[in-house]
N, C-alpha and C. Protein backbone atom coordinates (compact mmCIF):
# COMPACT_ATOMS: atom_id res chain seq x y z
N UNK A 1 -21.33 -45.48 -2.19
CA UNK A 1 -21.39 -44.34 -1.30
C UNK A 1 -21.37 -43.06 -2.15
N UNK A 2 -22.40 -42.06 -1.80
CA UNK A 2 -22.33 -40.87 -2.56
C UNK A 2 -21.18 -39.95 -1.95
N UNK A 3 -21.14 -39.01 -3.00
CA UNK A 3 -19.51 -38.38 -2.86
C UNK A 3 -20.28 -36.81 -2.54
N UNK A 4 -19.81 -36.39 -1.71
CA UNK A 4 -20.03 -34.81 -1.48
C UNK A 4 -19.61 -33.83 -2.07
N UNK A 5 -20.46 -33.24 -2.89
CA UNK A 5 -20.56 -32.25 -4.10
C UNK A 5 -19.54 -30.98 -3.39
N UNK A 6 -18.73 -30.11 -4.31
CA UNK A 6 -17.89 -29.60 -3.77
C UNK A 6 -18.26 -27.79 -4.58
N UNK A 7 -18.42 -26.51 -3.63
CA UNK A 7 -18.59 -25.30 -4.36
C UNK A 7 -17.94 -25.47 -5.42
N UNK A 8 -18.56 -25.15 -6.94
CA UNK A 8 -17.82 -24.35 -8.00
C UNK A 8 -17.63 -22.90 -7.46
N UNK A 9 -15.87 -22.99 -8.12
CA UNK A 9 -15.66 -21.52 -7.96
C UNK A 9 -15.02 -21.06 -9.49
N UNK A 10 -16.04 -20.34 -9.89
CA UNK A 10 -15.58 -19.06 -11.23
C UNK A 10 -14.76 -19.04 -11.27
N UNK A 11 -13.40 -19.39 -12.04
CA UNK A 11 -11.87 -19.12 -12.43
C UNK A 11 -11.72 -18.03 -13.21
N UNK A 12 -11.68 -16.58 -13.36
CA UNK A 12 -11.90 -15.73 -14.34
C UNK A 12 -10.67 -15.15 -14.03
N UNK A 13 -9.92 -14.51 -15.01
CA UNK A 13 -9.00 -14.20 -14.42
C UNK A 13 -9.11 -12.96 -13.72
N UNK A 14 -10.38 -12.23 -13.57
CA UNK A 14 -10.00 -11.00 -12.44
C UNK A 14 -10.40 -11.51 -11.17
N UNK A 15 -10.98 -12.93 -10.65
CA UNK A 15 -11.12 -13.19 -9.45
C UNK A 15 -9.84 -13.59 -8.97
N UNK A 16 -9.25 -14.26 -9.71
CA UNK A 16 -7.92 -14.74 -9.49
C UNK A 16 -6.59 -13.28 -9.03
N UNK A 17 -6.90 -12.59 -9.89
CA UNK A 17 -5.71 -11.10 -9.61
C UNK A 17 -6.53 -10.45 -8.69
N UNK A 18 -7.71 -10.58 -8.13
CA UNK A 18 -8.16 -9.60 -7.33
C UNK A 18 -7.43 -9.61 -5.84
N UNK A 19 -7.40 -8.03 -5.55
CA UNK A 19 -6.24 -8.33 -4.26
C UNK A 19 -7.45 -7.31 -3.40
N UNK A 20 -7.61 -7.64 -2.37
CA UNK A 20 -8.25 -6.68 -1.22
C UNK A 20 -7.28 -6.15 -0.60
N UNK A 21 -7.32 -4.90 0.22
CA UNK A 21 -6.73 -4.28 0.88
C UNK A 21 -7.96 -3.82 1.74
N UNK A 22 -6.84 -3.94 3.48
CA UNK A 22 -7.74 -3.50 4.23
C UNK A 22 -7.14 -2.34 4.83
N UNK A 23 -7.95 -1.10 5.72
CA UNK A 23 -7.14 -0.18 6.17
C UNK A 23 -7.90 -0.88 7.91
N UNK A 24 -6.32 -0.79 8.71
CA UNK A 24 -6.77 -1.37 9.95
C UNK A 24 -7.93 -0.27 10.94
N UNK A 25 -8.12 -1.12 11.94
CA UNK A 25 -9.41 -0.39 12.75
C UNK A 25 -8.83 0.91 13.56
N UNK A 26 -9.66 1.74 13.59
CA UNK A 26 -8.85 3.00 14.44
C UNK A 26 -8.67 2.64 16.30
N UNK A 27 -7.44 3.05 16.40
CA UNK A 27 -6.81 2.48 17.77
C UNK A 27 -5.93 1.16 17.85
N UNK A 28 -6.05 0.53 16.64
CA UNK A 28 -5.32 -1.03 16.71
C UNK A 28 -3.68 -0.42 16.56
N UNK A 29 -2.93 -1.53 16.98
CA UNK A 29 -1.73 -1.32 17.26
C UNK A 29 -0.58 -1.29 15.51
N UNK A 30 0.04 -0.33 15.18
CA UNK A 30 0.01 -0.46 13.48
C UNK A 30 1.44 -0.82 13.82
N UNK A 31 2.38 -1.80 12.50
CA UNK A 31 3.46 -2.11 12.46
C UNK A 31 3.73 -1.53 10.98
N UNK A 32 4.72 -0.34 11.49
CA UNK A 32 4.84 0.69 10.35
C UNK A 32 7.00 0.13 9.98
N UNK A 33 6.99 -0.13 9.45
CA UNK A 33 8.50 -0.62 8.74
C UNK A 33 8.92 0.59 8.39
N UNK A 34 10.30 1.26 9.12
CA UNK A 34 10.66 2.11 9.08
C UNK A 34 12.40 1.48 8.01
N UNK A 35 11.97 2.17 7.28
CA UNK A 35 13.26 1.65 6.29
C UNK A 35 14.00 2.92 5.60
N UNK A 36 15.25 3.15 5.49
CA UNK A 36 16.07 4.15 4.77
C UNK A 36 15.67 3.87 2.84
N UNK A 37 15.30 4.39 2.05
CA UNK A 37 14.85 4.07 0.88
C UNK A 37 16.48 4.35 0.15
N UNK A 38 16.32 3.45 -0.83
CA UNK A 38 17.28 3.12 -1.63
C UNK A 38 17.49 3.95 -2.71
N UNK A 39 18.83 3.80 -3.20
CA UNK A 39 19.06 5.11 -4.39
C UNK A 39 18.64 4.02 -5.72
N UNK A 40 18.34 2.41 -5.65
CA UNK A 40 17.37 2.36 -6.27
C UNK A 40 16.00 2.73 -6.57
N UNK A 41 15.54 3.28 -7.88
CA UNK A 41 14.51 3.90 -7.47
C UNK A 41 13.21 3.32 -9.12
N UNK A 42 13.05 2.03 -8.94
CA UNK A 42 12.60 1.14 -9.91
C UNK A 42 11.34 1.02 -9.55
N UNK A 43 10.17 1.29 -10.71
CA UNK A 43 9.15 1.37 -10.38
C UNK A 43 7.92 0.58 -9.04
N UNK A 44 8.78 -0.34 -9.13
CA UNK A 44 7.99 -1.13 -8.03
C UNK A 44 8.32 -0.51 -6.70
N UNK A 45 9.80 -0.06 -6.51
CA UNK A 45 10.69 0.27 -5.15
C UNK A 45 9.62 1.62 -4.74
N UNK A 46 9.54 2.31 -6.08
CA UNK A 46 9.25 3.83 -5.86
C UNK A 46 7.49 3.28 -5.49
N UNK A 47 6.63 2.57 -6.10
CA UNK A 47 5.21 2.51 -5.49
C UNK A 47 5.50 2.21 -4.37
N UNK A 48 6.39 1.30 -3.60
CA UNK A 48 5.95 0.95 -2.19
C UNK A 48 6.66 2.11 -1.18
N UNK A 49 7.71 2.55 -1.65
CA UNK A 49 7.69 4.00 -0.92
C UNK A 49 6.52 5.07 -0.67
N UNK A 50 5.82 4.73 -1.87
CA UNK A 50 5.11 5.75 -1.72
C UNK A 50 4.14 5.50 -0.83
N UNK A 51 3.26 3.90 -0.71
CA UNK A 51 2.53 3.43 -0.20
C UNK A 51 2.55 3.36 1.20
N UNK A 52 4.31 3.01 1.54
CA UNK A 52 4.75 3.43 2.68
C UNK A 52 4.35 4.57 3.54
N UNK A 53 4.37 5.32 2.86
CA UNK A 53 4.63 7.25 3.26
C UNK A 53 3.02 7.41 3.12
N UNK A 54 2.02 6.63 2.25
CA UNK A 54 0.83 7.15 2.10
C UNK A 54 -0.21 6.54 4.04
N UNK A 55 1.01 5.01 4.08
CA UNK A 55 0.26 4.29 5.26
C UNK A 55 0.89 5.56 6.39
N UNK A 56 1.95 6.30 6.36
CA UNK A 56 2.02 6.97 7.60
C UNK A 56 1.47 8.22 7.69
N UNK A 57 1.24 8.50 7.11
CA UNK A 57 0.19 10.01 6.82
C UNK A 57 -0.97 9.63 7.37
N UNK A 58 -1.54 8.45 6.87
CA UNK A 58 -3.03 7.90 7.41
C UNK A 58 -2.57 7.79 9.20
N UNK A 59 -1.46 6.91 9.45
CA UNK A 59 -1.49 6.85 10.63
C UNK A 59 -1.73 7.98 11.83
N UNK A 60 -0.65 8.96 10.94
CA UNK A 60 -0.46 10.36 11.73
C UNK A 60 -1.63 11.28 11.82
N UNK A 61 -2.63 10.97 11.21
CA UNK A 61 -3.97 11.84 10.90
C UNK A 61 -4.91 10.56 11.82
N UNK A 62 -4.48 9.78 13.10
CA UNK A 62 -5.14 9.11 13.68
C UNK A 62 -5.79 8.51 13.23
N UNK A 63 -5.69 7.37 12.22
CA UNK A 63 -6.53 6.05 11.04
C UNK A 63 -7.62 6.53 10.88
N UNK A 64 -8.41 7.79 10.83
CA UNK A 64 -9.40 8.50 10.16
C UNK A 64 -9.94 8.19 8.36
N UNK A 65 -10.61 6.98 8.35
CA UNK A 65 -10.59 7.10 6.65
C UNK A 65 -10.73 8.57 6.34
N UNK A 66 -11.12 8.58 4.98
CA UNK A 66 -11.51 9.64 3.80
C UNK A 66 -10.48 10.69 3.45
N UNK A 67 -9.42 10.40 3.20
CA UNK A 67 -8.63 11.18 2.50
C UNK A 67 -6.95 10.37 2.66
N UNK A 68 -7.97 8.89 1.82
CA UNK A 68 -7.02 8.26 1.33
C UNK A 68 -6.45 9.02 -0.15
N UNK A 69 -6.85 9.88 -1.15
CA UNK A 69 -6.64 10.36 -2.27
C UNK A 69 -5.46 11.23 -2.20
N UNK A 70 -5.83 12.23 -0.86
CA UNK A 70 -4.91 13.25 -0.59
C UNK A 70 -3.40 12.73 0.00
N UNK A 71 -3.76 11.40 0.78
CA UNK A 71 -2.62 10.88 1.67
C UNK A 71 -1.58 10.49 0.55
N UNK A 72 -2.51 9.75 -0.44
CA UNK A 72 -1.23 9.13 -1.57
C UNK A 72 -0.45 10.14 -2.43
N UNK A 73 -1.56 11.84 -2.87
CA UNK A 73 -0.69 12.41 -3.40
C UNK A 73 0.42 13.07 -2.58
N UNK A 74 0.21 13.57 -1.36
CA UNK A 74 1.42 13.54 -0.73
C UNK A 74 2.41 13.11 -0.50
N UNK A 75 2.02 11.78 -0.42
CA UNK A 75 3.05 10.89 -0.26
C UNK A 75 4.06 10.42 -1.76
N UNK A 76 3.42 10.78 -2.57
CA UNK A 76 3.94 10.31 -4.45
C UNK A 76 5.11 11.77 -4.01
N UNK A 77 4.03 12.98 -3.74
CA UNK A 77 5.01 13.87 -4.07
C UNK A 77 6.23 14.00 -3.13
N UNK A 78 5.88 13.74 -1.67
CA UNK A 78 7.52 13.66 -1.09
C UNK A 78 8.41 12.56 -1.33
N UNK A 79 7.49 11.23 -1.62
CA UNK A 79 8.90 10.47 -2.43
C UNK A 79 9.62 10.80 -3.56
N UNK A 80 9.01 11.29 -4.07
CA UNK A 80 9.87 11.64 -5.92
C UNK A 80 10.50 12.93 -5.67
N UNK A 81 10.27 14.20 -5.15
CA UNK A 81 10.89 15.02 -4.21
C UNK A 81 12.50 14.17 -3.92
N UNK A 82 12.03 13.07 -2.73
CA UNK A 82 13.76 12.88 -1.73
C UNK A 82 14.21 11.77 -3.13
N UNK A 83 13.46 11.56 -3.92
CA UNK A 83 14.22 10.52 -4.77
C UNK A 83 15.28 11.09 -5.74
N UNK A 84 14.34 12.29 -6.18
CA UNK A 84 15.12 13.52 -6.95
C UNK A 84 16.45 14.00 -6.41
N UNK A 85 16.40 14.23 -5.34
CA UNK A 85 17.44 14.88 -4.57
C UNK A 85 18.49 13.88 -4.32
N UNK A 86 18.03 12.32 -3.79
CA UNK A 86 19.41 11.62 -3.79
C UNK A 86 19.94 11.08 -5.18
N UNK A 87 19.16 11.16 -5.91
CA UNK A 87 19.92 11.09 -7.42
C UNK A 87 20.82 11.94 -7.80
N UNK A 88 20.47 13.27 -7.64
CA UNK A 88 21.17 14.66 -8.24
C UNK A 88 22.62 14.29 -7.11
N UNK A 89 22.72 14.04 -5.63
CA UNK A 89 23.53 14.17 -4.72
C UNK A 89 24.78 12.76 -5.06
């Protein structure tokens, strides 16, 4: 009995680390995680704050692409801003 040939798939390692991100459809229902941020403030903690704050800016500007650039620097700058401040406090 013949055996059914199976897709090769390219193992490279940037197919493997490649991550998609999607931005959802405008009007869909968004589940925004409202969390108090930590006086840890370790590089990973501080990107997803920021990412956080970059997804609610998009939200609040009604899921409108094109100024995903502007959303993230805002958002870098009011996290490191309140991060600054609960450090010093």
């Amino acid at each position: 009995m013949a055996r059914a040939k199976t897709p090769r798939v390219e193992k490279t390692t940037a197919n493997r680390n490649k991550q998609i991100i999607t931005m959802p459809e405008a009007g869909a229902p968004t589940l925004v995680k409202k969390s108090a941020p930590s006086g840890n403030s370790s590089p990973a903690s501080l990107d997803e704050a920021i990412r956080e704050r970059a997804f609610e800016l998009y939200t609040e500007r009604g899921c409108t692409p094109g100024h995903e650039h502007e959303d993230w620097l805002r958002a870098e700058q009011e996290v490191k801003a309140h991060s600054g401040r609960q450090q010093t406090a």
